[in-house]
Protein backbone atom coordinates (compact mmCIF):
# COMPACT_ATOMS: atom_id res chain seq x y z
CA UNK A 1 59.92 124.94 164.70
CA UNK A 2 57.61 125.92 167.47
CA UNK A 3 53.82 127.25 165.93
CA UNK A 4 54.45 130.43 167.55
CA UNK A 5 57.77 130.99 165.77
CA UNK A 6 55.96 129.92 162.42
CA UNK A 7 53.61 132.17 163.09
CA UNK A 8 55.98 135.17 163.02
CA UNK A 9 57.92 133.98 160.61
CA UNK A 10 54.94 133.62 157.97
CA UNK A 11 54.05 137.14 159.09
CA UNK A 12 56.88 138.91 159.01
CA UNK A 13 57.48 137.37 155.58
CA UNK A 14 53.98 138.20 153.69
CA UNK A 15 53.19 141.49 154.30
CA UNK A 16 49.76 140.86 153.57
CA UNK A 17 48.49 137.58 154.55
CA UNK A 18 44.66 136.45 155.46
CA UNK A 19 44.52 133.42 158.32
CA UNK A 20 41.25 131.66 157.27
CA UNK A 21 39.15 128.54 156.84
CA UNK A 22 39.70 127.20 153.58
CA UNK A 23 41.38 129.37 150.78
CA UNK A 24 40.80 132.13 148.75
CA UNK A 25 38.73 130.43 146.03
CA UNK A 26 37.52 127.33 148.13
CA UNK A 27 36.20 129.08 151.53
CA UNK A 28 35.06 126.67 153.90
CA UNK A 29 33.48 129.46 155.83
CA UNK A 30 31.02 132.35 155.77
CA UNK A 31 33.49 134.98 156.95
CA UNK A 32 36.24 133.78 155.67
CA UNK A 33 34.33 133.64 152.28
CA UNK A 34 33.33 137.34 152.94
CA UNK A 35 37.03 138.66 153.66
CA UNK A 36 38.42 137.18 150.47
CA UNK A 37 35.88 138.31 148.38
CA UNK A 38 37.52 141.55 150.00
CA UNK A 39 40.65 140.80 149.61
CA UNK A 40 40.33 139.73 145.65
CA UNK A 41 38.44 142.88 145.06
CA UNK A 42 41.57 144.98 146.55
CA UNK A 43 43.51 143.50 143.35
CA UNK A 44 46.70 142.89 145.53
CA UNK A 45 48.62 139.70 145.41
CA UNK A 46 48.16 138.60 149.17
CA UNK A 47 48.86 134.79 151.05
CA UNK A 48 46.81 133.17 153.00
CA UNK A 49 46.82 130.06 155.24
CA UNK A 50 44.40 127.70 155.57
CA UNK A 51 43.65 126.62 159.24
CA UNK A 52 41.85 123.85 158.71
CA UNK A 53 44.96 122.46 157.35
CA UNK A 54 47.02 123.47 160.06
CA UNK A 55 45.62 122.74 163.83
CA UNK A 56 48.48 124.41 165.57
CA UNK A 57 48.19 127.33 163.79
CA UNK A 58 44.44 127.54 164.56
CA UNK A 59 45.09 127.26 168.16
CA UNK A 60 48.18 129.08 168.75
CA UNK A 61 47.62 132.45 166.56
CA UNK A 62 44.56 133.64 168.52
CA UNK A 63 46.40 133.52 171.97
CA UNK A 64 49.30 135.42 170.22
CA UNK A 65 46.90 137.90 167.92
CA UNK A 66 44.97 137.70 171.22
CA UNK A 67 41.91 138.00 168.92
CA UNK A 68 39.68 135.10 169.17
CA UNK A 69 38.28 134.52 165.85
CA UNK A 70 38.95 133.80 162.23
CA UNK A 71 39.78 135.11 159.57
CA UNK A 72 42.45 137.87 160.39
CA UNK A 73 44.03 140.19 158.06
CA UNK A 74 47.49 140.94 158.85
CA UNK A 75 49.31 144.19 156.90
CA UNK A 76 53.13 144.57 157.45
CA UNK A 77 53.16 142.81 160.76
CA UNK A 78 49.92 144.07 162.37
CA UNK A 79 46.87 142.41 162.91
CA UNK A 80 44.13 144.60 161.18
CA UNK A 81 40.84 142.79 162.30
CA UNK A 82 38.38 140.16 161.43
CA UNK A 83 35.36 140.39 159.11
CA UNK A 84 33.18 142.88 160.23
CA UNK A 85 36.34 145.19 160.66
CA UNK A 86 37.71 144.45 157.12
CA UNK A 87 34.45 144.78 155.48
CA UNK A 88 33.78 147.73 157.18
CA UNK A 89 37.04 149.40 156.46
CA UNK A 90 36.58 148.29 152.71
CA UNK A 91 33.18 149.53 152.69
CA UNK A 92 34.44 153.25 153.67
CA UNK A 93 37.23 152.60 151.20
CA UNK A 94 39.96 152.20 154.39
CA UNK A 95 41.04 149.22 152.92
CA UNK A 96 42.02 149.30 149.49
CA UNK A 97 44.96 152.41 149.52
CA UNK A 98 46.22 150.39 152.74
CA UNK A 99 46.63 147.12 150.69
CA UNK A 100 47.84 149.05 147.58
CA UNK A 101 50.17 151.00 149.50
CA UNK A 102 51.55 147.91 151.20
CA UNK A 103 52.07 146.00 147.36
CA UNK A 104 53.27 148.80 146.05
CA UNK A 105 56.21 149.63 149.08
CA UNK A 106 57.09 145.30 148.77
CA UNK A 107 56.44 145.45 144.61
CA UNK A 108 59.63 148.55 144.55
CA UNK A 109 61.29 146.99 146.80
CA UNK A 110 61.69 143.43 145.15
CA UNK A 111 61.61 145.46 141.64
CA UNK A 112 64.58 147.38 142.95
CA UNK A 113 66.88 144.19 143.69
């Protein structure tokens, strides 16, 4: 499978997913580190992928987020920022009905079936 195609598929199949360096509980960077801590204080389930693991992935999804750095949140498809944006947003309290609202739509959903 080409990256690129990965790359949509693993988006269009985790409605929320954070590209980083590392994982959630074993960052292997400051900003990833940051946006996690984020992320785990939204209380959603969310995936992730770990860049450092995958070197395709690394270089492929900024030319096709055309957003240069990592980490990047991604909600439903659309690329929501980097760290200062998401720390921002959940610092204004942006963040956390967007992610809630997101798990809750996918929770009824997969409740439903």
């Amino acid at each position: 499978m080409e990256t690129v195609d990965k790359i949509k598929q693993q988006i269009s199949e985790n409605p929320i997913i954070v590209y980083m360096k590392g994982s959630p509980k074993l960052p292997s960077c400051g900003f990833s580190s940051q946006v996690a801590q984020v992320m785990i204080n939204c209380g959603e389930q969310f995936a992730f992928v770990d860049i450092l693991q995958h070197p395709d992935i690394r270089a492929e999804l900024p030319k096709f987020a055309n957003w240069p750095t990592f980490p990047q949140l991604w909600i439903e498809g659309e690329l929501i920022g980097g760290c200062d944006i998401i720390t921002e947003m959940y610092q204004k309290g942006e963040l956390q009905p967007m992610i809630t609202a997101t798990a809750d739509k996918f929770r009824t959903e997969e409740d439903a079936e």
